[in-house]
C-alpha atoms as a PDB file:
ATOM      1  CA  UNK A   1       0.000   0.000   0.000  1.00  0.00           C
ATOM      2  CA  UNK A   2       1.221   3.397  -1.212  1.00  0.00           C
ATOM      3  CA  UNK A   3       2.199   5.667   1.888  1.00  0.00           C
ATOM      4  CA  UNK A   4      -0.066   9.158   2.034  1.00  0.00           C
ATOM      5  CA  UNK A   5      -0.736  11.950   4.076  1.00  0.00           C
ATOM      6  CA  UNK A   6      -3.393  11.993   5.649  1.00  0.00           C
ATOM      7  CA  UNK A   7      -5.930  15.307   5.589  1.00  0.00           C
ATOM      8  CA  UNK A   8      -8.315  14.023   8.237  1.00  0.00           C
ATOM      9  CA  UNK A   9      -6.866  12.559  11.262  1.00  0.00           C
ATOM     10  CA  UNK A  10      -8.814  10.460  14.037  1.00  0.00           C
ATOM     11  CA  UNK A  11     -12.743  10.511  14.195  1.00  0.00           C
ATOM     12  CA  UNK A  12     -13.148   8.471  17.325  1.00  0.00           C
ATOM     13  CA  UNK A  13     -14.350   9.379  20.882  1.00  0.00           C
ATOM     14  CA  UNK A  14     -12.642   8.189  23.735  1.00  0.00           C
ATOM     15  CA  UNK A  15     -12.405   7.862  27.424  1.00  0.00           C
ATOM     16  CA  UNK A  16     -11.172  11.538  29.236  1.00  0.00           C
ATOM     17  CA  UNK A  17      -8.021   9.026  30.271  1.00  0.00           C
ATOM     18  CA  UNK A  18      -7.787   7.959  26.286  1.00  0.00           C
ATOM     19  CA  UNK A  19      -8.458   4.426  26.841  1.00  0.00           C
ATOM     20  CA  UNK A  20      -8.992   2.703  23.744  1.00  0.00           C
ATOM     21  CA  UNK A  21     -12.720   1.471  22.384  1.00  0.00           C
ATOM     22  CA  UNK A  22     -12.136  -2.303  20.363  1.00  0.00           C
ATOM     23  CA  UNK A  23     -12.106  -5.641  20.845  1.00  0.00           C
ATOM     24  CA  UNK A  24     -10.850  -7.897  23.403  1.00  0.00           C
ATOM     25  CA  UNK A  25      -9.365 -10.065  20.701  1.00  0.00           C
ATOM     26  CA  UNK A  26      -7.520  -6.473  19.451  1.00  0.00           C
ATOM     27  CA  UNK A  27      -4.519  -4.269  21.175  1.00  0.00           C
ATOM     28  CA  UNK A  28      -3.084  -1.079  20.541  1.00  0.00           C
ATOM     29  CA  UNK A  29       0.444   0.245  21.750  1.00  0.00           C
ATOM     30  CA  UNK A  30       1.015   2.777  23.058  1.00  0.00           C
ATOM     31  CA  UNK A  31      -2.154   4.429  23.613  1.00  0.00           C
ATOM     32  CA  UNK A  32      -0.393   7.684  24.348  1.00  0.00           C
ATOM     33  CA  UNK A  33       2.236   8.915  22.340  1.00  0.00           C
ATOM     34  CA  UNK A  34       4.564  12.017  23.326  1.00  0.00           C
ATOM     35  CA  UNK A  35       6.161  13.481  20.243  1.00  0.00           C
ATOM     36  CA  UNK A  36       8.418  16.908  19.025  1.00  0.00           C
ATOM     37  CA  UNK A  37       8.195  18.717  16.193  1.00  0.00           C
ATOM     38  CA  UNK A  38      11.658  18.294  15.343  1.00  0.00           C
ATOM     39  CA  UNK A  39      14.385  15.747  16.036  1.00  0.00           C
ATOM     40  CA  UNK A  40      14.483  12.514  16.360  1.00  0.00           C
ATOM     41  CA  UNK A  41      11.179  12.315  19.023  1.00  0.00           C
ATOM     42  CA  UNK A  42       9.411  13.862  15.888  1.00  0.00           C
ATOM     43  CA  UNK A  43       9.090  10.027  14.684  1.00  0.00           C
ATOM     44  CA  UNK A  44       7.077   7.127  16.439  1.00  0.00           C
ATOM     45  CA  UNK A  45       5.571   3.897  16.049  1.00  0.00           C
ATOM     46  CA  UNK A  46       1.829   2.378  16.980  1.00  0.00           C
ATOM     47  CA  UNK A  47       1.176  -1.252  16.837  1.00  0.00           C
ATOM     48  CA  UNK A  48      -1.782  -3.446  16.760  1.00  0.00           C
ATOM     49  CA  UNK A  49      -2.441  -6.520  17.563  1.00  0.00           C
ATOM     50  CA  UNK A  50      -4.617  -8.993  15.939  1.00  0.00           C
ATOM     51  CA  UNK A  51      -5.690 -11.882  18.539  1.00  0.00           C
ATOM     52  CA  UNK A  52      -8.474 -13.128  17.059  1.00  0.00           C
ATOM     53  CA  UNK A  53      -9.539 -15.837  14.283  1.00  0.00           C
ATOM     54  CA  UNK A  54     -10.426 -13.487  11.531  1.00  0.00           C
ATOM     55  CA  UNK A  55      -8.355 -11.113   9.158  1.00  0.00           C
ATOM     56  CA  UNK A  56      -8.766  -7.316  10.660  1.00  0.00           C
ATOM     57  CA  UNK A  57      -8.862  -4.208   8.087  1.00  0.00           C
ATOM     58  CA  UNK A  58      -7.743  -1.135   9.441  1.00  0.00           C
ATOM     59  CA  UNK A  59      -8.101   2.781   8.451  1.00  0.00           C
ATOM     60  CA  UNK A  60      -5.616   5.276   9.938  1.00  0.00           C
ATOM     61  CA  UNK A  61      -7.026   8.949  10.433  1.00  0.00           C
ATOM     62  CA  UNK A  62      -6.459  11.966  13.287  1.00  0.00           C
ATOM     63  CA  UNK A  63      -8.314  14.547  14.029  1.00  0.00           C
ATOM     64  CA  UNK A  64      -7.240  17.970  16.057  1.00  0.00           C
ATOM     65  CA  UNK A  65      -8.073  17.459  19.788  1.00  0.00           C
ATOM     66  CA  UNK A  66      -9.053  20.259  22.562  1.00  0.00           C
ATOM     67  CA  UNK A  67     -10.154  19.972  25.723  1.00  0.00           C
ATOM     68  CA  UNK A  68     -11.882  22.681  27.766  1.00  0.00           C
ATOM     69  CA  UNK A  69     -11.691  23.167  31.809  1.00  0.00           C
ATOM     70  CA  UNK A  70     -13.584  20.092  32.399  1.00  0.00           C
ATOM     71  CA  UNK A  71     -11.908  17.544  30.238  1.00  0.00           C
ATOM     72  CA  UNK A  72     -14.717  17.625  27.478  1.00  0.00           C
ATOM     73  CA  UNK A  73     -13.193  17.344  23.904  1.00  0.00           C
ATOM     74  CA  UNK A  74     -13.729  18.947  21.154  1.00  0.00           C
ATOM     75  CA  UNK A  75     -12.513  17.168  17.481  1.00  0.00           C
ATOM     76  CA  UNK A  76     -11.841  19.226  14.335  1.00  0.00           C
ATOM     77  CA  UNK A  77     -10.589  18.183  10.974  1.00  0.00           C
ATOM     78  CA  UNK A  78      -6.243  17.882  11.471  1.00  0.00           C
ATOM     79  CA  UNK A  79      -4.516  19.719   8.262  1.00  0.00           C
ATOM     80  CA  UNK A  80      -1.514  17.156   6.387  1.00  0.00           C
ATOM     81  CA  UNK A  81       0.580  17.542   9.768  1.00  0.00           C
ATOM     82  CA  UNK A  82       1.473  13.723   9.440  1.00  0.00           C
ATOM     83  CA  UNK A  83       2.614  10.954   7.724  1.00  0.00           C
ATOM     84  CA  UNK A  84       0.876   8.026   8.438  1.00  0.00           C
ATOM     85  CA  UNK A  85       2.841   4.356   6.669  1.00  0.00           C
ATOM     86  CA  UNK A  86       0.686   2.182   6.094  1.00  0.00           C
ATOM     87  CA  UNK A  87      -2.475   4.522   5.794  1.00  0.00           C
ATOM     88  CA  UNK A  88      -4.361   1.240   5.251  1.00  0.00           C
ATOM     89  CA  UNK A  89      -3.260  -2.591   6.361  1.00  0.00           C
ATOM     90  CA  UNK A  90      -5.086  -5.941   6.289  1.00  0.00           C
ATOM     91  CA  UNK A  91      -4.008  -7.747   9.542  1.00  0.00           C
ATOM     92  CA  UNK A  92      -3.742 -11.611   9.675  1.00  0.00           C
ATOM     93  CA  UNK A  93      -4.615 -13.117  12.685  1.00  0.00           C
ATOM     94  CA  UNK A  94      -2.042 -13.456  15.362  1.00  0.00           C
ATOM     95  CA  UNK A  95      -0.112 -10.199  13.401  1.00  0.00           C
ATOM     96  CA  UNK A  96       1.180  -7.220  14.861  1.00  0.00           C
ATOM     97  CA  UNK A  97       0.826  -4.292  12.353  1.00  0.00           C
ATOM     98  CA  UNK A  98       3.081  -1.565  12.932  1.00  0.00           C
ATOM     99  CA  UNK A  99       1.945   1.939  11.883  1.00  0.00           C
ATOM    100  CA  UNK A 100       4.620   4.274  11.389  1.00  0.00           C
ATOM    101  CA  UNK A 101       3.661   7.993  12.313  1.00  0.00           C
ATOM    102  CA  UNK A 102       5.673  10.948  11.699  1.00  0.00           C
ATOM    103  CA  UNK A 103       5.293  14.719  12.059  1.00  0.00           C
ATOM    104  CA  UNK A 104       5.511  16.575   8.810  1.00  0.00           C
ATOM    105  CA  UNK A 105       4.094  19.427  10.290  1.00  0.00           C
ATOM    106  CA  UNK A 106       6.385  23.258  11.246  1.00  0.00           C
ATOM    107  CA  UNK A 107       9.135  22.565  12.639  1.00  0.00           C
ATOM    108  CA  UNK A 108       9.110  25.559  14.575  1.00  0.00           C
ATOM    109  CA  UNK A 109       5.762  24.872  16.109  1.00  0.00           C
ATOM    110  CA  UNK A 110       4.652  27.945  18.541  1.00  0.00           C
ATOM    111  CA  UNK A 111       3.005  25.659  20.897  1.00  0.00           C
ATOM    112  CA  UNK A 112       1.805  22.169  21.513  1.00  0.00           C
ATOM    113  CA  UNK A 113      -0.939  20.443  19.827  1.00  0.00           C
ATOM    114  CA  UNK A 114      -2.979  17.592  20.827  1.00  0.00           C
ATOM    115  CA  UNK A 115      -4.522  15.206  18.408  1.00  0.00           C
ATOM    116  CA  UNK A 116      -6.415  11.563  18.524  1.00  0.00           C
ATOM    117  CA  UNK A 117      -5.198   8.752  16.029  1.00  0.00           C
ATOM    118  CA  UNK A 118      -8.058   6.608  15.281  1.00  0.00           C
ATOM    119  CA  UNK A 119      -7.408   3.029  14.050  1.00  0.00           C
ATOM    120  CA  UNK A 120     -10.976   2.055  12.465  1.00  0.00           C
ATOM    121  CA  UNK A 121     -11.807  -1.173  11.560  1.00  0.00           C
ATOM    122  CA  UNK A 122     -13.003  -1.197   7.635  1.00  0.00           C
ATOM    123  CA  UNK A 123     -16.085  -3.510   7.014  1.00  0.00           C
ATOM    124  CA  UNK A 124     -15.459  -6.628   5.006  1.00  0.00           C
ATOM    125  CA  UNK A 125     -17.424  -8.291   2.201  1.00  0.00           C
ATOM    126  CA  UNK A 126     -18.976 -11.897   3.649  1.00  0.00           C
ATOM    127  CA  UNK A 127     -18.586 -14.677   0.978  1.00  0.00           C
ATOM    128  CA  UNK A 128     -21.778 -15.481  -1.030  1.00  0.00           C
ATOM    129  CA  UNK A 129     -24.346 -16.876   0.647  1.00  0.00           C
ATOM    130  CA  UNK A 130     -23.060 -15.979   4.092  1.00  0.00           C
ATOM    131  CA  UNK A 131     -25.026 -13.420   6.403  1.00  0.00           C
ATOM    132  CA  UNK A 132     -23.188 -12.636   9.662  1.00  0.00           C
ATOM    133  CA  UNK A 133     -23.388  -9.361  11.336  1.00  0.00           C
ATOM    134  CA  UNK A 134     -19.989  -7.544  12.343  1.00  0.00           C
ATOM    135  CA  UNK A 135     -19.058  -5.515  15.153  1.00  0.00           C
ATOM    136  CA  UNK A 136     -17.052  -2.565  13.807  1.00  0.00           C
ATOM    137  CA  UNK A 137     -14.834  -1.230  16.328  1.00  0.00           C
ATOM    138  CA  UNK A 138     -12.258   1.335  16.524  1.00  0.00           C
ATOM    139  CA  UNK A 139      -9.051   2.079  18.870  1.00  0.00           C
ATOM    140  CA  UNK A 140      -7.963   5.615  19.466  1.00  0.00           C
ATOM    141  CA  UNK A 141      -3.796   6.639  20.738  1.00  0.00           C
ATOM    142  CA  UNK A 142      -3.552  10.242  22.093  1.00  0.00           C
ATOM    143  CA  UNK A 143      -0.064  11.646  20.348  1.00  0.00           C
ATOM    144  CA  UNK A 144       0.847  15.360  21.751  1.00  0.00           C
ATOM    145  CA  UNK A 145       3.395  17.197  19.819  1.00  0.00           C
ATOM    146  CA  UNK A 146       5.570  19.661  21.652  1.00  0.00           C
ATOM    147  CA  UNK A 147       7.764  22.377  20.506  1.00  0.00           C
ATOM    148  CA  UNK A 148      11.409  20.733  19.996  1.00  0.00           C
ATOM    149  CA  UNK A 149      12.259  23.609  23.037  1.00  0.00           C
ATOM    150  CA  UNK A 150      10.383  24.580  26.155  1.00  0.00           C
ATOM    151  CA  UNK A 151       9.235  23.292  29.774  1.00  0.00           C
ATOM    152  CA  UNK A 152       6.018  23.360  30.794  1.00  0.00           C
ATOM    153  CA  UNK A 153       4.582  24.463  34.046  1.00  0.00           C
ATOM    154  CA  UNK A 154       1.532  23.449  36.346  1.00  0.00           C
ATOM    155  CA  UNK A 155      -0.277  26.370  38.593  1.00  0.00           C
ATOM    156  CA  UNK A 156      -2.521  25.479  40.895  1.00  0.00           C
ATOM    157  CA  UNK A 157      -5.536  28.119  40.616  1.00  0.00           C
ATOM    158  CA  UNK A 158      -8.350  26.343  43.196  1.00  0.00           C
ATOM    159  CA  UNK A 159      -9.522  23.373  45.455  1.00  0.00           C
ATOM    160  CA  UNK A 160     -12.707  22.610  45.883  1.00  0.00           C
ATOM    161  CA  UNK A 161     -14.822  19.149  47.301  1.00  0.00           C
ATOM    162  CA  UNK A 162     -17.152  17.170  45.283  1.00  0.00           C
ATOM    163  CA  UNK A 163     -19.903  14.819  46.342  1.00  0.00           C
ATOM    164  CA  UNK A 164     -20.298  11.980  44.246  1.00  0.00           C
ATOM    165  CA  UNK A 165     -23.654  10.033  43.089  1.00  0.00           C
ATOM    166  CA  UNK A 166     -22.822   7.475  45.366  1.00  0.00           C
ATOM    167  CA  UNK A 167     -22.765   9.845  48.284  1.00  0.00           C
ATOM    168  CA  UNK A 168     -18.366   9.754  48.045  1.00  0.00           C
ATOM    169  CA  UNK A 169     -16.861  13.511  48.859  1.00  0.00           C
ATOM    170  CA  UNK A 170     -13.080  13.424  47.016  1.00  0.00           C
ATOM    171  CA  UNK A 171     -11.207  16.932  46.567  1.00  0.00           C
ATOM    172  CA  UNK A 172     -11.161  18.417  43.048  1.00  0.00           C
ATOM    173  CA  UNK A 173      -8.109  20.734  42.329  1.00  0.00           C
ATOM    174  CA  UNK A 174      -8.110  23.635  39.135  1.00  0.00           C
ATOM    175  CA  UNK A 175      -4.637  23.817  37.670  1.00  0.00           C
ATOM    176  CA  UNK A 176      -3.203  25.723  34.715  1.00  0.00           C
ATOM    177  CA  UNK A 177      -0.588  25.904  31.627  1.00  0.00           C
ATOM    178  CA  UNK A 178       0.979  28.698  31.721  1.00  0.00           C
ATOM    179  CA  UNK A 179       3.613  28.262  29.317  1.00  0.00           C
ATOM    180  CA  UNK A 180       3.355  26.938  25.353  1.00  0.00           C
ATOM    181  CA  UNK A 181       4.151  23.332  26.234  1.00  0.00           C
ATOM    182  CA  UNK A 182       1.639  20.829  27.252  1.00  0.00           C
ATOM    183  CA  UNK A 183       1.950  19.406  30.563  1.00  0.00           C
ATOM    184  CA  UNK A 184       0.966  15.966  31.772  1.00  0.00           C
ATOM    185  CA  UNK A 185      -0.705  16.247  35.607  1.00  0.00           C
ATOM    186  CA  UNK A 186       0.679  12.340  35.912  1.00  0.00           C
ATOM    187  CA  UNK A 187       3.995  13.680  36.465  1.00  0.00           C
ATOM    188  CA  UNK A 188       3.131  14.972  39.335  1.00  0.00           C
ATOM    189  CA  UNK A 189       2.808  14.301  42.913  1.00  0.00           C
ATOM    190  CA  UNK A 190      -0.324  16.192  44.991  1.00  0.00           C
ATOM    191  CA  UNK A 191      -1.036  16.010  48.059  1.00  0.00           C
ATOM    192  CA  UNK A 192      -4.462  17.149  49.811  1.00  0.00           C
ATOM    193  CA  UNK A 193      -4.814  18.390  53.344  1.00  0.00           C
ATOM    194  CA  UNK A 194      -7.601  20.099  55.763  1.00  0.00           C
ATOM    195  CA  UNK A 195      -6.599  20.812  59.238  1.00  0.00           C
ATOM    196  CA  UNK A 196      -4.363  17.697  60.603  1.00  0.00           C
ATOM    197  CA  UNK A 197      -5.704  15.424  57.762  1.00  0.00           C
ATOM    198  CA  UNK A 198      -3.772  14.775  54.664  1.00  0.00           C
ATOM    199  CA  UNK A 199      -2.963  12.160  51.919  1.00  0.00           C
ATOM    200  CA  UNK A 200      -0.354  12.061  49.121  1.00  0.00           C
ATOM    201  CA  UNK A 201      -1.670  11.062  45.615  1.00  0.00           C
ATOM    202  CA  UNK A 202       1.376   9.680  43.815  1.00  0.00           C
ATOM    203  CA  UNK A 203       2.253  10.267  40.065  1.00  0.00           C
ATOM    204  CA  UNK A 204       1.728   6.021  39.665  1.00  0.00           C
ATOM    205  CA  UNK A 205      -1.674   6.483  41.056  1.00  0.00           C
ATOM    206  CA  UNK A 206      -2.912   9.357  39.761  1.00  0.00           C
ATOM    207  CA  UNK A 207      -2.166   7.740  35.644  1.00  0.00           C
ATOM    208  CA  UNK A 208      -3.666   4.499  36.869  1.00  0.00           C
ATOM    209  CA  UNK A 209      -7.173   6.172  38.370  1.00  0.00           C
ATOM    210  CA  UNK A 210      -7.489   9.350  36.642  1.00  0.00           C
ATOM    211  CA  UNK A 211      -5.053   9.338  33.347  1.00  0.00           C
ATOM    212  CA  UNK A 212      -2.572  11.376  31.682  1.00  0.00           C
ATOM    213  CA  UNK A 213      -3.899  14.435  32.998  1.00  0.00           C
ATOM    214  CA  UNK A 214      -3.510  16.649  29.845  1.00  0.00           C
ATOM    215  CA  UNK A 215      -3.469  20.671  30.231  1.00  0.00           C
ATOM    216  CA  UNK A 216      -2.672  21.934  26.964  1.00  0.00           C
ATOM    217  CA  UNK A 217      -0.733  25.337  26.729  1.00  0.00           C
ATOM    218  CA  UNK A 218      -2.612  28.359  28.641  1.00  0.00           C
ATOM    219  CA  UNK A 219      -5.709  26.498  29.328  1.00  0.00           C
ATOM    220  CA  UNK A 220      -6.850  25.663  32.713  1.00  0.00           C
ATOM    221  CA  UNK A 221      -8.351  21.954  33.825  1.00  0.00           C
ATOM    222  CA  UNK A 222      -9.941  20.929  36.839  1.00  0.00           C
ATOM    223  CA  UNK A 223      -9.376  17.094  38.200  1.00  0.00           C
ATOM    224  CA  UNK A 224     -11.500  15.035  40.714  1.00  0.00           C
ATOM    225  CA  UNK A 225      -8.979  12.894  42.849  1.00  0.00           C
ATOM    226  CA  UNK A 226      -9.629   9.797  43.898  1.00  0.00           C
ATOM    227  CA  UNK A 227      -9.403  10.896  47.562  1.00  0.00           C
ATOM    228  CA  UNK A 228     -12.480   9.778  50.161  1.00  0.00           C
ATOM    229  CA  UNK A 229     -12.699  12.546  52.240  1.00  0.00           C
ATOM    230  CA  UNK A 230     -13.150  12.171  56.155  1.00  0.00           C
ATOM    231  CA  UNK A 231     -16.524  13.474  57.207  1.00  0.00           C
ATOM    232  CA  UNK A 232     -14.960  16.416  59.562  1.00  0.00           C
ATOM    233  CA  UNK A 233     -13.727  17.502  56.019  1.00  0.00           C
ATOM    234  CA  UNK A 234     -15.373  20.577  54.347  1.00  0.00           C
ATOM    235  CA  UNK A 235     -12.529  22.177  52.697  1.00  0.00           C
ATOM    236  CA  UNK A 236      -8.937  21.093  51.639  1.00  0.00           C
ATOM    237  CA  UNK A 237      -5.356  22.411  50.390  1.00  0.00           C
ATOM    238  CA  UNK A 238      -3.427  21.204  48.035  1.00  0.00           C
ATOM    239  CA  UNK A 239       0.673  21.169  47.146  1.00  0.00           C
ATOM    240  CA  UNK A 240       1.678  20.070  43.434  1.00  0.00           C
ATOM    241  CA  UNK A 241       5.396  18.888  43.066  1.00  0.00           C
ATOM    242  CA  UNK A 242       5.529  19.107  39.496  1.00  0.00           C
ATOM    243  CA  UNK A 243       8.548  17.200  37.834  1.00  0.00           C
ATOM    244  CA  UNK A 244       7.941  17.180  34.198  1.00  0.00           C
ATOM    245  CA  UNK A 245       9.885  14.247  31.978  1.00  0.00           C
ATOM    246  CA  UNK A 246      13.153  15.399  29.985  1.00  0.00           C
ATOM    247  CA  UNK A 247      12.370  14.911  26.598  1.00  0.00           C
END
């Protein structure tokens, strides 16, 4: 198949901590990707695997990504920022296709962008005679792409307590971006306090129960923790020791 760039990229929803939507008997890897838009980190790979019985066709597409204060996104058509090898693949079963995606984009990018990779599943024609119904499914990778220079920063900007459905209070903290580089809250470590109470929420933690945590570049997001609150707790601090990743 004849490599292309691609003019719409990704045109899935996914989870606010970009889980990806398929099948068990299907894997994607990584299902967040951290790329520059120059250098060596402007190149990456995404494969999938095909576990099941049955030959899987795949589609490659991204759209543009943005997320407001409360995590919602909102998807817009991408320009030809990538290069996307194979744009199209048949997988056998029991293959791992690799997907080669590169950033084509300015190299001189003024500030992050965020965008979702969607891997869709194309229908396929039954044999004569046959009638089975398939389940179409599709798996989506977050990729940010930084400047190639820059650090970002996290500000925290409020605190706040929210009561669940289930009756659970857990602290919410507001942070924001001030600079032009994205920042990912899972590199952090927060810790919540009222009073003589406290608990730590560590970096490991927070990716495994919340997710990467995205705050793109001067936008502000606000985070429920997965903190019970004591009932003598009305109000709460909060300390962020933010240690970004070297690129």
């Amino acid at each position: 198949m004849r490599s292309l760039r691609c003019l719409a990229l990704v045109g899935v929803v996914i989870a606010a901590a970009f889980t990806p939507v398929g099948a068990a008997a299907t894997s994607v890897s990584p299902i967040q990707v951290e790329m520059a838009s120059a250098g060596s980190a402007s190149r990456t790979q995404v494969k999938v695997t095909n576990s099941g019985q049955t030959p899987l066709a795949l589609e490659a597409s991204v759209k543009r990504m943005d997320l407001d204060e409360g995590g919602n996104q909102t998807l817009s058509r991408a320009g030809d920022e990538f290069l996307i090898f194979p744009p199209q693949a048949m997988v056998a079963p029991g293959v791992t296709q690799v997907f080669r995606v590169e950033w084509v984009g300015a190299p001189d990018l003024p500030e992050s962008q965020s965008f979702l990779l969607s891997l869709s599943q194309i229908p396929l024609k039954n044999a004569r005679g046959q009638s089975t119904v398939q389940v179409i499914m599709s798996m989506g990778v977050l990729v940010n792409v930084a400047p190639f220079k820059g650090v970002p920063q996290v500000r925290l900007v409020g605190t706040g307590v929210e009561v669940a459905k289930t009756g659970k209070r857990q602290p919410t903290i507001t942070v924001e971006n001030p600079t032009r580089v994205h920042a990912l809250l899972k590199e952090a470590t927060i810790r919540v306090s009222s009073g003589s109470w406290s608990q730590t929420l560590s970096s490991t933690d927070f990716s495994q129960m919340v997710g990467a945590g995205l705050v793109q570049p001067g936008k502000r997001r606000r985070f429920t923790l997965p903190i019970e609150l004591p009932p003598s707790v009305r109000s709460v601090q909060a300390d962020i020791d933010y240690r970004p990743k070297q690129p």
